[in-house]
C-alpha atoms as a PDB file:
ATOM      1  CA  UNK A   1    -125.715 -89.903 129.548  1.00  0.00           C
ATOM      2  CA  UNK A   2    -123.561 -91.117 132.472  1.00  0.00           C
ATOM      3  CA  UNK A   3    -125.195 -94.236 133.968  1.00  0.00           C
ATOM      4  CA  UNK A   4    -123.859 -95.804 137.603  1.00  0.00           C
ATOM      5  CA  UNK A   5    -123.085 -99.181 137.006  1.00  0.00           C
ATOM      6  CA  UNK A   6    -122.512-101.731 139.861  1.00  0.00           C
ATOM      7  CA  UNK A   7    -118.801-103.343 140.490  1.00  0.00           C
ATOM      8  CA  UNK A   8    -120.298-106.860 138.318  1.00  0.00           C
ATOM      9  CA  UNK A   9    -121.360-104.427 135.610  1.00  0.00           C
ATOM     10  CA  UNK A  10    -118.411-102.368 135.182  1.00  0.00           C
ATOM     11  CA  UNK A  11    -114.879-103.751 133.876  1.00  0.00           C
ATOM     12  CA  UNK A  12    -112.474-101.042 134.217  1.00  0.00           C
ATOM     13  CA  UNK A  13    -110.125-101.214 130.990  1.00  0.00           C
ATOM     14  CA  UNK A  14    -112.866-102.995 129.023  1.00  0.00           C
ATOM     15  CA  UNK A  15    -113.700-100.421 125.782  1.00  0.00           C
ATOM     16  CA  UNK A  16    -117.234 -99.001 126.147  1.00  0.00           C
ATOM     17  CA  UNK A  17    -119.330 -98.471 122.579  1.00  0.00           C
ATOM     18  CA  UNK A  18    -119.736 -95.257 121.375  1.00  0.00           C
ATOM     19  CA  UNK A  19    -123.784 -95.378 122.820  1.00  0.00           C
ATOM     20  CA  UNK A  20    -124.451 -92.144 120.747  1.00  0.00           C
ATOM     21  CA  UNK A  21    -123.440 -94.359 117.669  1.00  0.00           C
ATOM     22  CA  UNK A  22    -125.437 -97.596 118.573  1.00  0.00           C
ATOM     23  CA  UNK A  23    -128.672 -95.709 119.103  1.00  0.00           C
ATOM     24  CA  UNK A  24    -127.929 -94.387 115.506  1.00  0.00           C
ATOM     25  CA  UNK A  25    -126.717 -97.407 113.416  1.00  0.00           C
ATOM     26  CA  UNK A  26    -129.707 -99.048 115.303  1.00  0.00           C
ATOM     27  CA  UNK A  27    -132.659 -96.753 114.264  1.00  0.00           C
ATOM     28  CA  UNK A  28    -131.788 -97.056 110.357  1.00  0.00           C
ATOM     29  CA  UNK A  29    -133.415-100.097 109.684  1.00  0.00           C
ATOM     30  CA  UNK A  30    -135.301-102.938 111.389  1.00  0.00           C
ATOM     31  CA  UNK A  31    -132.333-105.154 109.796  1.00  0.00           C
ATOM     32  CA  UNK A  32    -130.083-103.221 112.434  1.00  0.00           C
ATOM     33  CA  UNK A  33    -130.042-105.401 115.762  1.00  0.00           C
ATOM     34  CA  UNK A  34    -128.253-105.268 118.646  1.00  0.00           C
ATOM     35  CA  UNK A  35    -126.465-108.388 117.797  1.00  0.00           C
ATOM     36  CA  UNK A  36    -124.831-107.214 114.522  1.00  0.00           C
ATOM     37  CA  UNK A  37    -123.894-103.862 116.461  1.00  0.00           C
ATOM     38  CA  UNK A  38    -122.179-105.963 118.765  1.00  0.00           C
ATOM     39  CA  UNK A  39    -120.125-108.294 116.433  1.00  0.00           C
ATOM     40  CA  UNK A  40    -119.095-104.824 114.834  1.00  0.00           C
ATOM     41  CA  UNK A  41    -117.919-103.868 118.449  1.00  0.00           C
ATOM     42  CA  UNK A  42    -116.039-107.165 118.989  1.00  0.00           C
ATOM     43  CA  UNK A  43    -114.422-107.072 115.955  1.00  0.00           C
ATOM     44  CA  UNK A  44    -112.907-103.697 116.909  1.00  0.00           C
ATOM     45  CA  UNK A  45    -112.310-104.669 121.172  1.00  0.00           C
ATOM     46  CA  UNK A  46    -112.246-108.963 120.968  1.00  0.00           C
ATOM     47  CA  UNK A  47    -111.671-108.508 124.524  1.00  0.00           C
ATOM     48  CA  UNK A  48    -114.622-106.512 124.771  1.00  0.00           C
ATOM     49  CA  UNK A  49    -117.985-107.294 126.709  1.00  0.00           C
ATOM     50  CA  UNK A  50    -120.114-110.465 125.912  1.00  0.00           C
ATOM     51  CA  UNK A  51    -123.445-110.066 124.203  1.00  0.00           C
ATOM     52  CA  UNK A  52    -125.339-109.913 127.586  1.00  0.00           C
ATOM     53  CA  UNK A  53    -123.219-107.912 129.145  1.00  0.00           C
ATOM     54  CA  UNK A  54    -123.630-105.534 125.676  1.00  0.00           C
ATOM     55  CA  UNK A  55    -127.262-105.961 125.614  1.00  0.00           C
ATOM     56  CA  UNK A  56    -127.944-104.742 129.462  1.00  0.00           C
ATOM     57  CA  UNK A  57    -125.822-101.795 128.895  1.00  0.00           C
ATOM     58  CA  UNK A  58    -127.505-100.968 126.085  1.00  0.00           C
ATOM     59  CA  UNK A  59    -130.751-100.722 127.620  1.00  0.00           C
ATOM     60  CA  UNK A  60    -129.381 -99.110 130.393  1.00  0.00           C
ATOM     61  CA  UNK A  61    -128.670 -96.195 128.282  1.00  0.00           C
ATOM     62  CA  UNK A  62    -132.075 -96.658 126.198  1.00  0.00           C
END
């Protein structure tokens, strides 16, 4: 899904998730939240997008 974000939502050269994956890892288990998906993404991009920022992307794409 391609989504228009506004120029505070998008970062150019920030890494996006892999939104295909999140919706997976994330309807697994009810022990799956978007807060562990997200440390898994910062621990990959530290650079990456804050929790919030993760978070209204997320639903974005929901």
């Amino acid at each position: 899904m391609v989504v228009q974000c506004s120029a505070d939502e998008y970062r150019p050269g920030w890494p996006e998730p892999d939104w295909l994956e999140v919706h997976r890892e994330q309807k697994r288990g009810k022990h799956v939240t978007l807060q562990l998906l997200h440390l898994e993404y910062t621990a990959i991009h530290p650079d990456g997008w804050s929790y919030a920022q993760f978070c209204a992307h997320y639903h974005l794409r929901a």
